[in-house]
PDB file of N, CA and C in Angstrom:
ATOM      1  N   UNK A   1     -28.688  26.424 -33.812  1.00  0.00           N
ATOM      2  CA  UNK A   1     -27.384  26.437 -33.163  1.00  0.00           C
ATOM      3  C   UNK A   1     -26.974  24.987 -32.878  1.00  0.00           C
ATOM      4  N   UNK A   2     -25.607  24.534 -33.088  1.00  0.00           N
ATOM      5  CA  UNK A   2     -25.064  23.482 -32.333  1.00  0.00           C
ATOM      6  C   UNK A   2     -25.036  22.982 -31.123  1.00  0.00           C
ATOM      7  N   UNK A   3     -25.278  22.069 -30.969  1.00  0.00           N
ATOM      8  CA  UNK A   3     -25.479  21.366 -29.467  1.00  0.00           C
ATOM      9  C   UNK A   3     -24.328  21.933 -27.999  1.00  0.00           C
ATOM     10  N   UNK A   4     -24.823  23.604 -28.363  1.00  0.00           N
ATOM     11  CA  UNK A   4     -23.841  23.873 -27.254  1.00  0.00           C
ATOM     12  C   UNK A   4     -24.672  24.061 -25.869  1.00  0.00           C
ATOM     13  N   UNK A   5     -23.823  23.771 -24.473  1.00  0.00           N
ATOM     14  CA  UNK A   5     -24.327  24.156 -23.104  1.00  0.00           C
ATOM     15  C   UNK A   5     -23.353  24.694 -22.500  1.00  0.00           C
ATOM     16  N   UNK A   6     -23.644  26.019 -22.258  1.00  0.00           N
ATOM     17  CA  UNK A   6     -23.229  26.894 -21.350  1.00  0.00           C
ATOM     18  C   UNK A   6     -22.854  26.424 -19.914  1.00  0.00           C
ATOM     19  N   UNK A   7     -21.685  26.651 -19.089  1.00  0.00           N
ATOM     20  CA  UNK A   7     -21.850  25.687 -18.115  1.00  0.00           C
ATOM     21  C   UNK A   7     -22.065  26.792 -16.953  1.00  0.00           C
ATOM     22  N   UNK A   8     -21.771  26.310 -15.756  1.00  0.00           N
ATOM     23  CA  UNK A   8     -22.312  27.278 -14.725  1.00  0.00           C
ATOM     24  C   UNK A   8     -23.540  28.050 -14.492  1.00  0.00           C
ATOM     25  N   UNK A   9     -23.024  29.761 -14.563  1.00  0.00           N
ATOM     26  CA  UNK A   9     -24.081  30.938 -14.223  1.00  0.00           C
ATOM     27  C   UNK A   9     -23.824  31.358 -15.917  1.00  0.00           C
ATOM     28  N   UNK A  10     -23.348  31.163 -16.313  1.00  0.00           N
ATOM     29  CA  UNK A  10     -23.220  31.246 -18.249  1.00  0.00           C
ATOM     30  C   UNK A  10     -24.172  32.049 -19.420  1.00  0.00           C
ATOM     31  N   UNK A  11     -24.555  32.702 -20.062  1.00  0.00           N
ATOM     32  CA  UNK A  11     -25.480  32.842 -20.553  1.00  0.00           C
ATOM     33  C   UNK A  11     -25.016  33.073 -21.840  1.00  0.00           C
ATOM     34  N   UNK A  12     -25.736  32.543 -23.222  1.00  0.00           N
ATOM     35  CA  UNK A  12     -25.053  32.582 -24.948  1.00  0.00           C
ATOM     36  C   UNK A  12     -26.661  33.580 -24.983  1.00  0.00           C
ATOM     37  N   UNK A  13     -25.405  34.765 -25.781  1.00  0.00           N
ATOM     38  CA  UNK A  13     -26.847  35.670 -26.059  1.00  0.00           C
ATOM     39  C   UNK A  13     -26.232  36.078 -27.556  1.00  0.00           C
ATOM     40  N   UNK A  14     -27.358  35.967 -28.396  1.00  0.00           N
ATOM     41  CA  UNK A  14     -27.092  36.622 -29.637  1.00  0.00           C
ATOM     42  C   UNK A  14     -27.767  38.346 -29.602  1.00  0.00           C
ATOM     43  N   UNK A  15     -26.737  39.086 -30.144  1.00  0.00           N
ATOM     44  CA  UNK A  15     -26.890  40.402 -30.231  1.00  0.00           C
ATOM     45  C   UNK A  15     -28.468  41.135 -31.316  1.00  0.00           C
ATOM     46  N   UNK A  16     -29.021  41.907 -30.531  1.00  0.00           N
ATOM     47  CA  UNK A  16     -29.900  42.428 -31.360  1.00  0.00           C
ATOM     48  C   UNK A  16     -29.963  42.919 -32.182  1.00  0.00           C
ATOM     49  N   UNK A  17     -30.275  43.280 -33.975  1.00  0.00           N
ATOM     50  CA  UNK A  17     -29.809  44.432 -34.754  1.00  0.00           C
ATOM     51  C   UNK A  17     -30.043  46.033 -34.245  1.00  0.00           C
ATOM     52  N   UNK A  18     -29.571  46.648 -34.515  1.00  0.00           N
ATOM     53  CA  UNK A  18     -29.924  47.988 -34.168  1.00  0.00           C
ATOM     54  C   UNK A  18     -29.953  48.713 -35.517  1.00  0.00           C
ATOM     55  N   UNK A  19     -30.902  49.841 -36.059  1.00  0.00           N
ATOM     56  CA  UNK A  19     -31.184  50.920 -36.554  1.00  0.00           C
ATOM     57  C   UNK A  19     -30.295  50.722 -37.468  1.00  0.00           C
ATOM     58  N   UNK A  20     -30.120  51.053 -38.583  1.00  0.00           N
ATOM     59  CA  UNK A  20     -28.782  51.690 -39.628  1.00  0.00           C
ATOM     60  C   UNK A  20     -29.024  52.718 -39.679  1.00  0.00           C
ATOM     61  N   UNK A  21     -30.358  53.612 -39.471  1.00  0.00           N
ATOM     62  CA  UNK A  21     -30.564  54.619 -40.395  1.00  0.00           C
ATOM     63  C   UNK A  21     -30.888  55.859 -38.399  1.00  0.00           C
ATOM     64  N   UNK A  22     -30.260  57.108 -38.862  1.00  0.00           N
ATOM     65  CA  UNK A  22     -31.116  57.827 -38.053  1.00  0.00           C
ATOM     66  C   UNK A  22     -32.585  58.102 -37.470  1.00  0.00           C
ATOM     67  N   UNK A  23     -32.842  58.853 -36.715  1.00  0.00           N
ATOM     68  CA  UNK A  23     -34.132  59.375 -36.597  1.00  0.00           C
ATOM     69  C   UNK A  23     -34.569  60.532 -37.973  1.00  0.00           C
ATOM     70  N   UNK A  24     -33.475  60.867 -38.413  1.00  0.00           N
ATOM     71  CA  UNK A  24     -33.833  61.705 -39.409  1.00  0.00           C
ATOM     72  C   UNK A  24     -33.230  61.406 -40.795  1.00  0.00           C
ATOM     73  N   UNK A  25     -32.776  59.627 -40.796  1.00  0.00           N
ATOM     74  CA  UNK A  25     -33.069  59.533 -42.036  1.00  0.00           C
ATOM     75  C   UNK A  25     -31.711  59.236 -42.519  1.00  0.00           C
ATOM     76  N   UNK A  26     -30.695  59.150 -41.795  1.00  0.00           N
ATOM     77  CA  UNK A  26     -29.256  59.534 -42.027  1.00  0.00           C
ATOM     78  C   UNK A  26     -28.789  57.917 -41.874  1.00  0.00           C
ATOM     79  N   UNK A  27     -28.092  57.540 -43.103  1.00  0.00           N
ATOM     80  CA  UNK A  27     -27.926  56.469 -42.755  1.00  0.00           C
ATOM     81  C   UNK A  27     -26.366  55.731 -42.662  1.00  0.00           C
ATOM     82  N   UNK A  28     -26.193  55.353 -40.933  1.00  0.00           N
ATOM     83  CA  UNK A  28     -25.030  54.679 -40.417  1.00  0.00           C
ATOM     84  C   UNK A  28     -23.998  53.979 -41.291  1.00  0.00           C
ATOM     85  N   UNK A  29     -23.179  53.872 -41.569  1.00  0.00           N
ATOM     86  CA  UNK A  29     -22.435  53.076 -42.103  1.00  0.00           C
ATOM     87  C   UNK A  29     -21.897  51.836 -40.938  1.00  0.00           C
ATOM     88  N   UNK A  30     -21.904  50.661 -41.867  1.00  0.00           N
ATOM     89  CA  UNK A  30     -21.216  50.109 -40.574  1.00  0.00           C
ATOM     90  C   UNK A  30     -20.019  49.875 -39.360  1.00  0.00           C
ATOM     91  N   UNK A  31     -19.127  50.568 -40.320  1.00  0.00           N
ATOM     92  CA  UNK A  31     -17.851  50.615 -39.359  1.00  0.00           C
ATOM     93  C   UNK A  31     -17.996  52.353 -37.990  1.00  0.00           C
ATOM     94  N   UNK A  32     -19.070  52.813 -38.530  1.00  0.00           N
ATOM     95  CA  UNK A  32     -19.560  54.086 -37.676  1.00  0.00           C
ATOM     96  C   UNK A  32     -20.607  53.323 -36.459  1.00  0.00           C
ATOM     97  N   UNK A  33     -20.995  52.564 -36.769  1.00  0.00           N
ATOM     98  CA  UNK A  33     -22.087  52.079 -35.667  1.00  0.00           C
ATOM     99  C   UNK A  33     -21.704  51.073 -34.907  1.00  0.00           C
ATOM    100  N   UNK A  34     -22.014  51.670 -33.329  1.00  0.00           N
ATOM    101  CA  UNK A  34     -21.672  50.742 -32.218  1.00  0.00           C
ATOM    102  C   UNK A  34     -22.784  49.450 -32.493  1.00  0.00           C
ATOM    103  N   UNK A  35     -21.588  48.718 -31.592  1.00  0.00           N
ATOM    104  CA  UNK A  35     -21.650  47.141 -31.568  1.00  0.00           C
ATOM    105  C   UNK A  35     -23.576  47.224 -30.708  1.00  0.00           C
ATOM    106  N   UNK A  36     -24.685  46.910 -30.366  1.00  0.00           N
ATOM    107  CA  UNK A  36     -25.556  47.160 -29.656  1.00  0.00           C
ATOM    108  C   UNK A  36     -25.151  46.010 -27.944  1.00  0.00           C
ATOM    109  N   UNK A  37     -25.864  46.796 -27.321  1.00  0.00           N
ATOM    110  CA  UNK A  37     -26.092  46.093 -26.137  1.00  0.00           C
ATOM    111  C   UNK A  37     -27.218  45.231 -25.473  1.00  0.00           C
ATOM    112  N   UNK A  38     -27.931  45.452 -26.436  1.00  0.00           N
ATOM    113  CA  UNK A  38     -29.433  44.670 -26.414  1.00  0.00           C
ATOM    114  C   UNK A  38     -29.287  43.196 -26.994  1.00  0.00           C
ATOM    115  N   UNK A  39     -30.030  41.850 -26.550  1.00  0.00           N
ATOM    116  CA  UNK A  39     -29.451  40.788 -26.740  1.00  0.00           C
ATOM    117  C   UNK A  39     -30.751  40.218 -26.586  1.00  0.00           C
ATOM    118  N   UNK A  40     -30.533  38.644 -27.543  1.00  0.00           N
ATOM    119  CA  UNK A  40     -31.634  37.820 -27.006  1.00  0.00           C
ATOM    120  C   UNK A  40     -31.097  36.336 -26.151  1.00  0.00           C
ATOM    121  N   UNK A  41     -31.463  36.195 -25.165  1.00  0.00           N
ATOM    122  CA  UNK A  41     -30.546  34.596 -24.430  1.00  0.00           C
ATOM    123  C   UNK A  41     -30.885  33.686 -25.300  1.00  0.00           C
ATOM    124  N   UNK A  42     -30.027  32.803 -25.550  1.00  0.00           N
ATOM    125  CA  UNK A  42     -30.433  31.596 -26.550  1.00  0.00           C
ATOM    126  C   UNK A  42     -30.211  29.782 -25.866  1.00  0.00           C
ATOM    127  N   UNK A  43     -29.192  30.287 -25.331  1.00  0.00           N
ATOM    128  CA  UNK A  43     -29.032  29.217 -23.949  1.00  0.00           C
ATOM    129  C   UNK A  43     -28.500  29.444 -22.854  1.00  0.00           C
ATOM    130  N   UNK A  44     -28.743  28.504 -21.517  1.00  0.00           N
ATOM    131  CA  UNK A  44     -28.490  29.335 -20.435  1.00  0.00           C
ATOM    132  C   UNK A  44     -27.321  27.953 -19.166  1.00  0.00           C
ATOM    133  N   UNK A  45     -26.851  28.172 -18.702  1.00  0.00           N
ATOM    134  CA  UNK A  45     -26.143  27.114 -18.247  1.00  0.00           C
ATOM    135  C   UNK A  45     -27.170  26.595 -17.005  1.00  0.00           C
ATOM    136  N   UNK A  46     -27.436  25.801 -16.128  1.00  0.00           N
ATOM    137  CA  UNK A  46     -27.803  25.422 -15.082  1.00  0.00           C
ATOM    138  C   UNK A  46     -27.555  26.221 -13.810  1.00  0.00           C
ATOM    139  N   UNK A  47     -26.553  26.931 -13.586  1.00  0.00           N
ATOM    140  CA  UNK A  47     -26.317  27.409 -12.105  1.00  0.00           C
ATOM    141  C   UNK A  47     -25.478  27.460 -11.825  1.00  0.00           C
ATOM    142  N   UNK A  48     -24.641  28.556 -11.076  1.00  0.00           N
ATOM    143  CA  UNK A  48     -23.236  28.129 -10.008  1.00  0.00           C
ATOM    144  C   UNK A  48     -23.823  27.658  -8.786  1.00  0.00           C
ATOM    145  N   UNK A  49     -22.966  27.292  -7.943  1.00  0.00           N
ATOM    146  CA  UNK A  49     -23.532  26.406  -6.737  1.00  0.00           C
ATOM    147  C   UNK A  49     -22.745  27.329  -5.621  1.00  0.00           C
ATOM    148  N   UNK A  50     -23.299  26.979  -4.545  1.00  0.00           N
ATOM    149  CA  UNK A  50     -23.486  28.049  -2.989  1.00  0.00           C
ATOM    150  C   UNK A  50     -21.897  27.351  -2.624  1.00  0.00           C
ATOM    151  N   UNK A  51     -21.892  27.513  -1.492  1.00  0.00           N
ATOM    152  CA  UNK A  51     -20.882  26.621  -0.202  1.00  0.00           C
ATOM    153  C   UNK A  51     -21.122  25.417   0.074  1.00  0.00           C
ATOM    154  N   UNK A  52     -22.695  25.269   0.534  1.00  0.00           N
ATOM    155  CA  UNK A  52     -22.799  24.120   0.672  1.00  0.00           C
ATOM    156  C   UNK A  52     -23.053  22.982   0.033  1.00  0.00           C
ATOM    157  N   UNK A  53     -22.837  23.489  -1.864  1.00  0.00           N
ATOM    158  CA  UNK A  53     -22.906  23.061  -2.856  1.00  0.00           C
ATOM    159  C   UNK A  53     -24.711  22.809  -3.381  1.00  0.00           C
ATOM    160  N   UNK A  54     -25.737  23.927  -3.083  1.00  0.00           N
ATOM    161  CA  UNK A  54     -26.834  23.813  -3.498  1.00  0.00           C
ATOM    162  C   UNK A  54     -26.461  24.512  -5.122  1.00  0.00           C
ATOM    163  N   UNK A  55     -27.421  24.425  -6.027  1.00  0.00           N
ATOM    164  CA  UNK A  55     -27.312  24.988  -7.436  1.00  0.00           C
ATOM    165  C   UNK A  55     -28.257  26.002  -7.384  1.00  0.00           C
ATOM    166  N   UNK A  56     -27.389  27.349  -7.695  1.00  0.00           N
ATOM    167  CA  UNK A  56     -28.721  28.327  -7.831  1.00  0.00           C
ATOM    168  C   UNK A  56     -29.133  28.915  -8.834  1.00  0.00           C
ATOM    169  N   UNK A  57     -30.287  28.648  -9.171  1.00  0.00           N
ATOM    170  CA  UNK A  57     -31.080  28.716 -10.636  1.00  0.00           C
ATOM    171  C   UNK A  57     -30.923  29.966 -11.083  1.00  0.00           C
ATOM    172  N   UNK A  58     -30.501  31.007 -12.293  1.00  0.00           N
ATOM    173  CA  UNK A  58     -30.221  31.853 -13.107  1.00  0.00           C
ATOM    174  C   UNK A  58     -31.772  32.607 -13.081  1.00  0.00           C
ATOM    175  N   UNK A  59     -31.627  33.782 -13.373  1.00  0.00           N
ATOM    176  CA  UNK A  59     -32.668  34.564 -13.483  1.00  0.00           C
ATOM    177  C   UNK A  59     -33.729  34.591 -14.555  1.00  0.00           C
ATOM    178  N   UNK A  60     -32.669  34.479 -15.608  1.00  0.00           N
ATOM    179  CA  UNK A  60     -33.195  34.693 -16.865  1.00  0.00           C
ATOM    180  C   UNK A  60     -33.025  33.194 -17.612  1.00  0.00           C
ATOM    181  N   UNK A  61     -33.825  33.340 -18.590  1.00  0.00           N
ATOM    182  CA  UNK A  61     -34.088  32.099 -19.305  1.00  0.00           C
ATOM    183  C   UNK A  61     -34.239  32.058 -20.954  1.00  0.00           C
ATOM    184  N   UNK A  62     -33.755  31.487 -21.927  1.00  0.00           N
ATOM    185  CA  UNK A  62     -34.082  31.368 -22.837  1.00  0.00           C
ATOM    186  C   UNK A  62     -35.296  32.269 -23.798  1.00  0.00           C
ATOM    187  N   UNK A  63     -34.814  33.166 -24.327  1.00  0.00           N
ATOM    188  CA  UNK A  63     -35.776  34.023 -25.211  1.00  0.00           C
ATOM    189  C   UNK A  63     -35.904  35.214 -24.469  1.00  0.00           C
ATOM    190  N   UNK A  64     -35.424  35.415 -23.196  1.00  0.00           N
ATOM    191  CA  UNK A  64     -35.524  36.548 -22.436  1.00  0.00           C
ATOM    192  C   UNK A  64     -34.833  37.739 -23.652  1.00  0.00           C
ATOM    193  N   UNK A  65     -35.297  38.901 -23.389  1.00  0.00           N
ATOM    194  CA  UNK A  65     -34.627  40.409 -24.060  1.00  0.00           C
ATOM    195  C   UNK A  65     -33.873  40.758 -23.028  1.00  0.00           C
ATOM    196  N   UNK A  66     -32.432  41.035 -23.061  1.00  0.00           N
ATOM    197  CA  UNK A  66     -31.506  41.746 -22.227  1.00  0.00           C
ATOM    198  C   UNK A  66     -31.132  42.560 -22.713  1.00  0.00           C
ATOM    199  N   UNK A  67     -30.160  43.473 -21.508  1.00  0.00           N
ATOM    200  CA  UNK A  67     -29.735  45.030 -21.741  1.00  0.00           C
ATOM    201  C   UNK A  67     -27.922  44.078 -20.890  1.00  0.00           C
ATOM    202  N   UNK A  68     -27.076  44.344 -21.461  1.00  0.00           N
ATOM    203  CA  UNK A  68     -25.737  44.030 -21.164  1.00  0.00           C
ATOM    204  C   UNK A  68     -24.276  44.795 -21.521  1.00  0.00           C
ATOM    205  N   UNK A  69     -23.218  45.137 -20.634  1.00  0.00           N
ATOM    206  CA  UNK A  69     -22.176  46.293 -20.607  1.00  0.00           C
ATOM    207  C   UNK A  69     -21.466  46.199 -21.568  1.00  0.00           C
ATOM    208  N   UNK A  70     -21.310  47.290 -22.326  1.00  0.00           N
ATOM    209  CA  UNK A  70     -20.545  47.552 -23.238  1.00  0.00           C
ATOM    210  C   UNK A  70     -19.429  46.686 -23.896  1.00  0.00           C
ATOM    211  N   UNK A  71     -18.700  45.996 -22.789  1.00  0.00           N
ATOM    212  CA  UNK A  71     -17.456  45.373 -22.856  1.00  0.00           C
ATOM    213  C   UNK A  71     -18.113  43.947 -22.685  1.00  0.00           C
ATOM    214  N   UNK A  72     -19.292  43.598 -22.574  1.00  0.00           N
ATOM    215  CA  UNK A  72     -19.536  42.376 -21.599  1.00  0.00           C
ATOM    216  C   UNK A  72     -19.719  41.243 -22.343  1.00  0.00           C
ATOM    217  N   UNK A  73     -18.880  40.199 -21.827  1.00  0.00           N
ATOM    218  CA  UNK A  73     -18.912  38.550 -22.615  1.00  0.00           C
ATOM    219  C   UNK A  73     -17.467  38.747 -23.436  1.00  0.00           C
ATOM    220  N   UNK A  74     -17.664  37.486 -23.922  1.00  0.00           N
ATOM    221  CA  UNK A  74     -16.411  37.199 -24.822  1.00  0.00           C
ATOM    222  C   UNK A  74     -17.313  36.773 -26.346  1.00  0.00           C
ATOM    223  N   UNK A  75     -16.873  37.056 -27.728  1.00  0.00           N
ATOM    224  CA  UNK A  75     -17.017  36.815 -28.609  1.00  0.00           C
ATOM    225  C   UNK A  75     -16.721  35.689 -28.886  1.00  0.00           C
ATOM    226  N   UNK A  76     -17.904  34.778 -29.572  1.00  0.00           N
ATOM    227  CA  UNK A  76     -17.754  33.736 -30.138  1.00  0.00           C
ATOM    228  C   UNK A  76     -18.426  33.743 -31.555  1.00  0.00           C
ATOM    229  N   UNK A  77     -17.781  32.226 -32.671  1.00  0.00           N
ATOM    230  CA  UNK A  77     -18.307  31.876 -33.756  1.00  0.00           C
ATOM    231  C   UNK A  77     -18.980  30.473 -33.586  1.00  0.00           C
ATOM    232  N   UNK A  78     -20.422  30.145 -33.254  1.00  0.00           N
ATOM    233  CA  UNK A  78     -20.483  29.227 -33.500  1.00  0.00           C
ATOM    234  C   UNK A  78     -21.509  28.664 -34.760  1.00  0.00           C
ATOM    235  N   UNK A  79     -21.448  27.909 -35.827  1.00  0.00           N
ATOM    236  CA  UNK A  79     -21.687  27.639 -36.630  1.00  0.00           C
ATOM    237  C   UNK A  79     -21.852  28.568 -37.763  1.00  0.00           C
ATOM    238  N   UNK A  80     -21.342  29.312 -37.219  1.00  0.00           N
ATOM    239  CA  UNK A  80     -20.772  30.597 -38.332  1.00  0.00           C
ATOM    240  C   UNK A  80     -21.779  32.012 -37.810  1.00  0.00           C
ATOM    241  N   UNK A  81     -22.087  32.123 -36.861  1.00  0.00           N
ATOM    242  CA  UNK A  81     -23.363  32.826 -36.224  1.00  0.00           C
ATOM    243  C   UNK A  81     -22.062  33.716 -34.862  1.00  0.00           C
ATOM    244  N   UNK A  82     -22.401  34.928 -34.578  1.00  0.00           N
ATOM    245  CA  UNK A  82     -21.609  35.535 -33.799  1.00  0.00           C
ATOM    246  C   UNK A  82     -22.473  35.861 -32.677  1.00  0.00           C
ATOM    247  N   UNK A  83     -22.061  35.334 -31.839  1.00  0.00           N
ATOM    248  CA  UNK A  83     -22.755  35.144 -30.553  1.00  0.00           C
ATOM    249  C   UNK A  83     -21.621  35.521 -28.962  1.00  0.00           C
ATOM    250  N   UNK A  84     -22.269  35.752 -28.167  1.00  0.00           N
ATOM    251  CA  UNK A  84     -21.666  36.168 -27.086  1.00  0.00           C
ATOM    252  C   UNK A  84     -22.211  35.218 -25.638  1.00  0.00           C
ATOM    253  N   UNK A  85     -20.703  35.158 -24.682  1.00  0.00           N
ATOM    254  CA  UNK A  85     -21.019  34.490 -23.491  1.00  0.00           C
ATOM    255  C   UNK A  85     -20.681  35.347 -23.227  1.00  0.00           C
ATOM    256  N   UNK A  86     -21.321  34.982 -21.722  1.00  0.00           N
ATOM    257  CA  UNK A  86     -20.984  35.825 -20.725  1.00  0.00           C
ATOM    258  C   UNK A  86     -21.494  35.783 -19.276  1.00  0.00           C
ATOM    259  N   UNK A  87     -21.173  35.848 -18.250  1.00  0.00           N
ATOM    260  CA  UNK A  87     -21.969  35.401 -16.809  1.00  0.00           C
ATOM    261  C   UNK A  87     -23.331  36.462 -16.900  1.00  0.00           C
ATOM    262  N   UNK A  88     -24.226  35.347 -15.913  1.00  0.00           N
ATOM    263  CA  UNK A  88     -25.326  36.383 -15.434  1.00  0.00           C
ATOM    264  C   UNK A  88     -24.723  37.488 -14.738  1.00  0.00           C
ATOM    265  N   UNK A  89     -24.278  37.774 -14.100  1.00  0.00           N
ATOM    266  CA  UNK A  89     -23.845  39.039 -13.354  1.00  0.00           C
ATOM    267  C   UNK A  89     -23.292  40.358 -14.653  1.00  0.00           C
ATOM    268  N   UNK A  90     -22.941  39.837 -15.630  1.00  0.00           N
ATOM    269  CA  UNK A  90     -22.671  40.296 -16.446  1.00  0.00           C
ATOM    270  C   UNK A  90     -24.316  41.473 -16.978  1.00  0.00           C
ATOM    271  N   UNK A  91     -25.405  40.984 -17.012  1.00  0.00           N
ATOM    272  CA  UNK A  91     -26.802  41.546 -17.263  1.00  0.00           C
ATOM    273  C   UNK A  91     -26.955  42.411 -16.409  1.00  0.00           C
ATOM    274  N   UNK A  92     -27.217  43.365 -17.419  1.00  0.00           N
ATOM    275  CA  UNK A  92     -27.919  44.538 -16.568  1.00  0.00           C
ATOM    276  C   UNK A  92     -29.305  44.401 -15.956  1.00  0.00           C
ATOM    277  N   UNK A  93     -30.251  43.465 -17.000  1.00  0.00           N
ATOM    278  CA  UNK A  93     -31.830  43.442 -16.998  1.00  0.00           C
ATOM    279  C   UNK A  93     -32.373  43.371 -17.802  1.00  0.00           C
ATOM    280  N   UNK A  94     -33.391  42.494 -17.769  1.00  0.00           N
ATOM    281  CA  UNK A  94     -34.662  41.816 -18.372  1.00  0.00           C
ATOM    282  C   UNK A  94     -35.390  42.966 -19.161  1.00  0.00           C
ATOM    283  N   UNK A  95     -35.469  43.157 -20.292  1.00  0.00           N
ATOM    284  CA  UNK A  95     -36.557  43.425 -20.920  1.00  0.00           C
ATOM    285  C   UNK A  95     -37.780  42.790 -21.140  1.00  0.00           C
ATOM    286  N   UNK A  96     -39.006  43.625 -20.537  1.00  0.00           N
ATOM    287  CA  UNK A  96     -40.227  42.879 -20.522  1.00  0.00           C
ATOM    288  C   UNK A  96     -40.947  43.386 -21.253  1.00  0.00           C
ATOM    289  N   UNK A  97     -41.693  42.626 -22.192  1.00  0.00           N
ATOM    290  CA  UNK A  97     -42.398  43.139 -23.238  1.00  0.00           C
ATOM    291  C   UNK A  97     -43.666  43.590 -22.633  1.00  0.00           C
ATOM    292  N   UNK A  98     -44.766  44.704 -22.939  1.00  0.00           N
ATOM    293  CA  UNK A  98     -45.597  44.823 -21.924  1.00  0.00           C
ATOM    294  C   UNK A  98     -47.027  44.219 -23.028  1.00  0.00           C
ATOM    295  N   UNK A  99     -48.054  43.472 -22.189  1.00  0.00           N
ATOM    296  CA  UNK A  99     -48.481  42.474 -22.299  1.00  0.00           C
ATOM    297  C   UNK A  99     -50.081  43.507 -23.171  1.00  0.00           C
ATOM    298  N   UNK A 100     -50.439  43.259 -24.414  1.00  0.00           N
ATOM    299  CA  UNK A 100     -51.895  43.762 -24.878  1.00  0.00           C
ATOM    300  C   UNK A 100     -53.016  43.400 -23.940  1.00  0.00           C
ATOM    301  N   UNK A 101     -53.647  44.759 -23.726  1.00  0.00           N
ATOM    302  CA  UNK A 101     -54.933  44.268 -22.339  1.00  0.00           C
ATOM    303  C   UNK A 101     -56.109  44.024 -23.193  1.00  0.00           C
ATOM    304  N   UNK A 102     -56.606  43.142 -22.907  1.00  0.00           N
ATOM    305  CA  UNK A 102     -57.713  42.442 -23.437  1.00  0.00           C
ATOM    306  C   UNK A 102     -58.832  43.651 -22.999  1.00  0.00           C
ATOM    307  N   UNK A 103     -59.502  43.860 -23.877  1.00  0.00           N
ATOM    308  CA  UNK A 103     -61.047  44.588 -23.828  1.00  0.00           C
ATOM    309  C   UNK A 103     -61.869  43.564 -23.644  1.00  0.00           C
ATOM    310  N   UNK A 104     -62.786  43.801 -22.533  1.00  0.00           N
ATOM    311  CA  UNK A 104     -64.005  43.299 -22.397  1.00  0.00           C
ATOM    312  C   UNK A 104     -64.935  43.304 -23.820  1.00  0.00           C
ATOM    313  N   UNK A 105     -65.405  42.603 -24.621  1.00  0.00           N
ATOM    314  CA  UNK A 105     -66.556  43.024 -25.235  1.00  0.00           C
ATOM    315  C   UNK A 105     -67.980  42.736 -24.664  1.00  0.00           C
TER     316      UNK A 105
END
């Protein structure tokens, strides 16, 4: 990506692919299949700031998996890549990958 920075509470998330094909095999066309809501953050702005002008650090960070509203962000092109802003408040929540438990041997 181009040397972009998000400013504020900001977040550039590129959209996840989703499925073409059914559970049973049936396969989506694209003008039939919703846009997805699942996202990966790619950059994140620094913070909006309080009253008394402290900066408050964003939740999420770079490479995080999000879940985000239907309508949410504004569409962008940058370097020919379709990507979305949009405020943190805008996120529904963090997808957390759950972590392989190590076996004792």
């Amino acid at each position: 990506m181009a040397s972009f920075r998000p400013l504020h509470d900001r977040v550039v998330v590129k959209r996840v692919k989703e499925e073409e094909k059914t559970k049973g095999g049936i396969i989506i066309p694209d003008t039939a299949q919703e846009k997805p809501q699942e996202g990966e953050v790619i950059a994140v702005g620094p913070g909006a700031r309080d009253e008394d002008g402290e900066r408050i650090e964003l939740d999420v960070k770079v490479g995080d998996k999000i879940l985000f509203g239907k309508w949410s962000g504004t569409e962008v092109k940058i370097d020919g890549e379709e990507l979305l802003i949009m405020k943190e408040s805008d996120i529904m929540g963090v997808i957390e990958q759950k972590k392989a438990k190590k076996e004792a041997a």
